[in-house]
C-alpha atoms as a PDB file:
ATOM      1  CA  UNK A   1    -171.844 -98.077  62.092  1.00  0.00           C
ATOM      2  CA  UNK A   2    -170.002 -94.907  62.293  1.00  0.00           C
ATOM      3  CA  UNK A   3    -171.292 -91.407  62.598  1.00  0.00           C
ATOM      4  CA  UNK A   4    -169.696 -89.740  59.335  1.00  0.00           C
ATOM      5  CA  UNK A   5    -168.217 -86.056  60.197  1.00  0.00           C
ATOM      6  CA  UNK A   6    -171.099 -83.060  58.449  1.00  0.00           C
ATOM      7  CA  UNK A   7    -167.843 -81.948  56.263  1.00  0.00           C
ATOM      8  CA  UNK A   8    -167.888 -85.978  54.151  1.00  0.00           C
ATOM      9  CA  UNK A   9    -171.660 -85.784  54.539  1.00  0.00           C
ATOM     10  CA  UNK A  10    -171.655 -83.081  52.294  1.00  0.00           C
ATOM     11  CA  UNK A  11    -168.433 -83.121  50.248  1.00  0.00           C
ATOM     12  CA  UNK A  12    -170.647 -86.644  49.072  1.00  0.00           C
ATOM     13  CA  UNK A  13    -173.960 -84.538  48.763  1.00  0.00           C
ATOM     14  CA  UNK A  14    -171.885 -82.162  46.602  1.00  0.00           C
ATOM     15  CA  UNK A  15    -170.102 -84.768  44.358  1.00  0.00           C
ATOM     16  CA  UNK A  16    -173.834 -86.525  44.055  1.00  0.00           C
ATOM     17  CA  UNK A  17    -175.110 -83.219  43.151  1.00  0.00           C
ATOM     18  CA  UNK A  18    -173.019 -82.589  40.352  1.00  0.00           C
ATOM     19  CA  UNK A  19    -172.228 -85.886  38.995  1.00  0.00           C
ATOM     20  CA  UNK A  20    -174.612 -85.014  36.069  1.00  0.00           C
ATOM     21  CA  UNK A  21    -172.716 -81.507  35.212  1.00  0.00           C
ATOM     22  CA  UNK A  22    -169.543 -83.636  35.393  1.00  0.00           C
ATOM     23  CA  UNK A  23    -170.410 -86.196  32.946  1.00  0.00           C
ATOM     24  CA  UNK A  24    -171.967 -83.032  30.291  1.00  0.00           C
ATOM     25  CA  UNK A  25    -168.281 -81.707  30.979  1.00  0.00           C
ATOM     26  CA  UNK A  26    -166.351 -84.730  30.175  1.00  0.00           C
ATOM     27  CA  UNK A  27    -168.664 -85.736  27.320  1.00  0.00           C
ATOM     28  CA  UNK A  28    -167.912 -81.943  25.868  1.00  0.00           C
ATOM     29  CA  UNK A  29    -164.532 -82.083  26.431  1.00  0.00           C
ATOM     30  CA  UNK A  30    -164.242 -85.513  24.507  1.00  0.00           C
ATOM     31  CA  UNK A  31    -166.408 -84.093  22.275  1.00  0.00           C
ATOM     32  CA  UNK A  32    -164.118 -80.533  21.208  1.00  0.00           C
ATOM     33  CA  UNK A  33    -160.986 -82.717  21.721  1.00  0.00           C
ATOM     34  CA  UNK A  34    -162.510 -84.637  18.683  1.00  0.00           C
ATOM     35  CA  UNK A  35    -162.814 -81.895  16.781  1.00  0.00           C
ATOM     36  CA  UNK A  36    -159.487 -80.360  17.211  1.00  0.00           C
ATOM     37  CA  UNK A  37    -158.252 -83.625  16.017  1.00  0.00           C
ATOM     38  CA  UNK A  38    -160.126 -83.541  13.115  1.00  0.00           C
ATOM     39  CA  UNK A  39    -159.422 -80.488  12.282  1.00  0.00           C
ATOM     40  CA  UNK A  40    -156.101 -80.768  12.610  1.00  0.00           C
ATOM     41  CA  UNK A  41    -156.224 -83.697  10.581  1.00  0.00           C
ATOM     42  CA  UNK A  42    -158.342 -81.964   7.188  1.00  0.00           C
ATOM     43  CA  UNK A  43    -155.440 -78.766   8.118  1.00  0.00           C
ATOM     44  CA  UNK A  44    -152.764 -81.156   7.791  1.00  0.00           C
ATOM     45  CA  UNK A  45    -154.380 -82.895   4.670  1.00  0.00           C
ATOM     46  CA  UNK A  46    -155.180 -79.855   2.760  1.00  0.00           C
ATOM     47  CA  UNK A  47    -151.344 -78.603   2.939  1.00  0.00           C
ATOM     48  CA  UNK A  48    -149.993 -81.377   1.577  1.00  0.00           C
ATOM     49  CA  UNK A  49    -152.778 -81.191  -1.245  1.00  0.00           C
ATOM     50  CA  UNK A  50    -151.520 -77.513  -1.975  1.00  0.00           C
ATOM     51  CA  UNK A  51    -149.654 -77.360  -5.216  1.00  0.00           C
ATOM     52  CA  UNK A  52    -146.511 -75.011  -5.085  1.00  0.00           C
ATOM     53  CA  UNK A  53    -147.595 -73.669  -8.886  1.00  0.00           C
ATOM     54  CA  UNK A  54    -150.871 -73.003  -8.206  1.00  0.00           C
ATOM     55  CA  UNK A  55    -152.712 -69.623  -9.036  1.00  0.00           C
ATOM     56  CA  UNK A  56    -152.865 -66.708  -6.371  1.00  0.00           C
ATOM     57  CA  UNK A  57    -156.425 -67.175  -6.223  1.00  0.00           C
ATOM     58  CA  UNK A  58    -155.826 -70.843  -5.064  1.00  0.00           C
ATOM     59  CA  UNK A  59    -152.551 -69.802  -2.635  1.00  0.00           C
ATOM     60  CA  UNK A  60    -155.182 -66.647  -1.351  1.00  0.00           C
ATOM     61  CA  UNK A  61    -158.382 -69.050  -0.708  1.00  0.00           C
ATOM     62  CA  UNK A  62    -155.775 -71.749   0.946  1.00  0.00           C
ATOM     63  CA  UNK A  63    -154.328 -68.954   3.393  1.00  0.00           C
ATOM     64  CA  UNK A  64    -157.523 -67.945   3.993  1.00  0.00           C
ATOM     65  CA  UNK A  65    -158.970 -71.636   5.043  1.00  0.00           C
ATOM     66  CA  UNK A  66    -155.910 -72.166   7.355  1.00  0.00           C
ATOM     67  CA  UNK A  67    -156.345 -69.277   9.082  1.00  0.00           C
ATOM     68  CA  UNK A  68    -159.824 -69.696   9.723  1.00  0.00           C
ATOM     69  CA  UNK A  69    -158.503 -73.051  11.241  1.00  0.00           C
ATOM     70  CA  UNK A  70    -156.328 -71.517  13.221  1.00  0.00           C
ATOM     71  CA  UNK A  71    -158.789 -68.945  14.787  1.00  0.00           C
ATOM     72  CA  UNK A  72    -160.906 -72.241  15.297  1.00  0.00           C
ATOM     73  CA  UNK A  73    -158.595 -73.656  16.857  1.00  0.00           C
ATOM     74  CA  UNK A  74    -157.763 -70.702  19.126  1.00  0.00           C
ATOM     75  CA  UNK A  75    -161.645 -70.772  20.177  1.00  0.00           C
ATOM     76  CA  UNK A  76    -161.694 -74.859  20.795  1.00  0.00           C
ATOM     77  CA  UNK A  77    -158.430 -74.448  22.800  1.00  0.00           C
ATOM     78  CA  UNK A  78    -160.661 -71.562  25.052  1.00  0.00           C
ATOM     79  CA  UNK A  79    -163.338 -74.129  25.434  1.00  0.00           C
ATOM     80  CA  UNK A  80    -161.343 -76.750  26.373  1.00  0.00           C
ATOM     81  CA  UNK A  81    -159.653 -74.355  29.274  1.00  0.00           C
ATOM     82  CA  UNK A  82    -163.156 -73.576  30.380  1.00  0.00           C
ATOM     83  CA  UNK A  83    -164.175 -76.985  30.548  1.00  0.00           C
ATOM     84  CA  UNK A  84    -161.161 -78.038  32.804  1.00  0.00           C
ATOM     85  CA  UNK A  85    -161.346 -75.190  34.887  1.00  0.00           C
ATOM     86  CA  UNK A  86    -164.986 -75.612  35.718  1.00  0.00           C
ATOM     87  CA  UNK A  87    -164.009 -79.287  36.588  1.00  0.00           C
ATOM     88  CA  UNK A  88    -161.512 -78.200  39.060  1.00  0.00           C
ATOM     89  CA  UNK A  89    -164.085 -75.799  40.796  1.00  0.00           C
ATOM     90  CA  UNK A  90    -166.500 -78.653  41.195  1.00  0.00           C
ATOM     91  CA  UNK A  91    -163.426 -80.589  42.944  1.00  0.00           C
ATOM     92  CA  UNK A  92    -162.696 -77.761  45.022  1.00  0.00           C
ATOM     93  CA  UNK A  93    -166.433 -77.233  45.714  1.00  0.00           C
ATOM     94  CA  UNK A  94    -166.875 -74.350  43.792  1.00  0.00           C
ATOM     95  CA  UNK A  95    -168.674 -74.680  41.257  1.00  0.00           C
ATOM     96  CA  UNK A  96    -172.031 -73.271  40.814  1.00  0.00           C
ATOM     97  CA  UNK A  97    -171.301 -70.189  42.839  1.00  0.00           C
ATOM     98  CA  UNK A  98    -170.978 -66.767  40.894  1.00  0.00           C
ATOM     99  CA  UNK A  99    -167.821 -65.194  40.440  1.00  0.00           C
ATOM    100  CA  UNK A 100    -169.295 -61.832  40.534  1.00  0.00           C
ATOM    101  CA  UNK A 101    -171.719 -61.795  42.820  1.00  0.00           C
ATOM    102  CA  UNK A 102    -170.940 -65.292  45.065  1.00  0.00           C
ATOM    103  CA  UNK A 103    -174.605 -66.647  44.410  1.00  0.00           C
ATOM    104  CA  UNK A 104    -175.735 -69.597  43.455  1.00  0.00           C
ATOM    105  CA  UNK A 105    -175.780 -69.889  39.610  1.00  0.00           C
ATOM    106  CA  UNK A 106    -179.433 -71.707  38.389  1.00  0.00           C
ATOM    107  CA  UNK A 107    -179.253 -75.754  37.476  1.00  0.00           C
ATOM    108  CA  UNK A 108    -180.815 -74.329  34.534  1.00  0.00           C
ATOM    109  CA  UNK A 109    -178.182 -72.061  33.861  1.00  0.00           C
ATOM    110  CA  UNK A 110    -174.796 -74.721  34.555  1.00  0.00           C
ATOM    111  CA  UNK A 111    -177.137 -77.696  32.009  1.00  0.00           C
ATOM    112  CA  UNK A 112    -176.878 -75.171  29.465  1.00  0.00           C
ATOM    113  CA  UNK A 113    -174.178 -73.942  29.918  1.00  0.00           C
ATOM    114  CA  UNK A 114    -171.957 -75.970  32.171  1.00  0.00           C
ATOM    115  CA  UNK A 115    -168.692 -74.063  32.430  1.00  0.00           C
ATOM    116  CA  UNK A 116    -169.911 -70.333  33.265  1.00  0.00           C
ATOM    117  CA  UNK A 117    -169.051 -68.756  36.121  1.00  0.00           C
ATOM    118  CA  UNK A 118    -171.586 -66.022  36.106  1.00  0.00           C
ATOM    119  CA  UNK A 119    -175.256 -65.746  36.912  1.00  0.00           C
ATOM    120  CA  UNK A 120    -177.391 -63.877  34.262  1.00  0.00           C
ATOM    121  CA  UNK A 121    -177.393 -60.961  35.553  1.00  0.00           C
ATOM    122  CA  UNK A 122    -173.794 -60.897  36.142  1.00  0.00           C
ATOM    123  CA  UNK A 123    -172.862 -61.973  33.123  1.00  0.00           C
ATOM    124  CA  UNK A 124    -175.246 -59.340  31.230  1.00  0.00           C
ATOM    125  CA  UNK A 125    -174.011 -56.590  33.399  1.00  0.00           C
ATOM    126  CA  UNK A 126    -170.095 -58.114  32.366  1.00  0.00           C
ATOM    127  CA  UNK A 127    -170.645 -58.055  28.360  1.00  0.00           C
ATOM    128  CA  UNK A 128    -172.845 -54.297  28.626  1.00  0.00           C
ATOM    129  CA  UNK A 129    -169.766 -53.321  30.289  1.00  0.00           C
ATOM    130  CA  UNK A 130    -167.223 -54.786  27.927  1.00  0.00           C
ATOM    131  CA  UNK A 131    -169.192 -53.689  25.080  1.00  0.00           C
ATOM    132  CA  UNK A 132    -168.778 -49.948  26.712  1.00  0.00           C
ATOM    133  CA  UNK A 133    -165.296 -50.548  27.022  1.00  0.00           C
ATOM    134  CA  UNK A 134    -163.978 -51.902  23.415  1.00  0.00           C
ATOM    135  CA  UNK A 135    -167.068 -48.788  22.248  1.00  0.00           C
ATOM    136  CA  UNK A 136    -164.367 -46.580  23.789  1.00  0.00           C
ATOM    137  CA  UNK A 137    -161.340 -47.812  22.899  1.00  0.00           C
ATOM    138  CA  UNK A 138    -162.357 -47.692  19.355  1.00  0.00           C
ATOM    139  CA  UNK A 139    -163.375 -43.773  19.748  1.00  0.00           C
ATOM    140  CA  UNK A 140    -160.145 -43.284  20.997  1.00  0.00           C
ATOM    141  CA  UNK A 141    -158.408 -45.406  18.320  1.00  0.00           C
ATOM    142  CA  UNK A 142    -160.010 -43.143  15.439  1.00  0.00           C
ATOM    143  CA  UNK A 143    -159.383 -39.885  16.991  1.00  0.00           C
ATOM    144  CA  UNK A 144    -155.465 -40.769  17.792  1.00  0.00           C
ATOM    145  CA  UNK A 145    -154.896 -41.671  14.529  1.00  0.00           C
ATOM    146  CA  UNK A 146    -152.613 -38.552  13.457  1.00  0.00           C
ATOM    147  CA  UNK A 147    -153.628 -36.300  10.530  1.00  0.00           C
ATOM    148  CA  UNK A 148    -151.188 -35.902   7.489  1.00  0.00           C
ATOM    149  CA  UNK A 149    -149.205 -32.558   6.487  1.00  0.00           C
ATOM    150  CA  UNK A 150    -151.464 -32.394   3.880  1.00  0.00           C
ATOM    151  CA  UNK A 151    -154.520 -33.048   5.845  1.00  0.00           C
ATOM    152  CA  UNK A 152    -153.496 -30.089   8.293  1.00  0.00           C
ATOM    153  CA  UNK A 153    -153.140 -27.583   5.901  1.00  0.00           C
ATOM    154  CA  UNK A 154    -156.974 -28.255   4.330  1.00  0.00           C
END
């Protein structure tokens, strides 16, 4: 029987290995794909069920359901690009590392959540800093926001 080359060896140990966070993938992908659908389907439902004479209370509450679906949407859509893109890092051999700090991420960590791509500690140190960062840019939001004539002269 042939010798296989170290490189197979382990592209087969690495497939083996995550076989498991492969199958959680696919089964959450099928799973948010389903819901899009449905959603799409009640969205499409509920605007033919809007009447053209009906109250603004009923035209505000409808506007405010489809854009709720929309935004939900928009976040299912997200997941679904995180999903693939974690499935392409396992076929490229990949996945698992941190994209931060290039160590490995826990087992623990990819079950849970399969398609990070950051460590705890990475990820932590990511959100304090984007949590800085919009803290700012809403400072500097309020204090560009230009004063009136009259507000001048008070």
């Amino acid at each position: 029987m042939p010798e296989q080359s170290p490189s197979v060896t382990s592209a087969a140990g690495q497939d083996q290995k995550w076989h498991e966070i492969r199958v959680i993938l696919e089964k959450l992908k099928e799973d948010t794909l389903r819901e899009i659908r449905k959603s799409v389907k009640n969205g499409t439902e509920a605007v033919a069920a809007i009447e053209p004479g009906g109250d603004i209370y009923d035209q505000a509450s409808s506007e405010r359901d489809r854009e709720l679906g929309l935004l939900l949407g928009d976040r299912e859509r997200e997941k679904i690009h995180s999903i693939d893109e974690a499935l392409l890092r396992i076929d490229e051999g990949e996945y698992g590392i941190c994209e931060e700090c290039d160590e490995d991420i826990p087992l623990g960590r990819l079950k849970a959540m399969p398609f990070t791509r950051h460590c705890v500690k990475c990820k932590s140190d990511l959100e304090k800093l984007q949590a800085q960062t919009k803290r700012v840019e809403e400072e500097r939001a309020y204090r560009e926001i230009p004063l009136g004539a009259e507000d001048e002269e008070s």
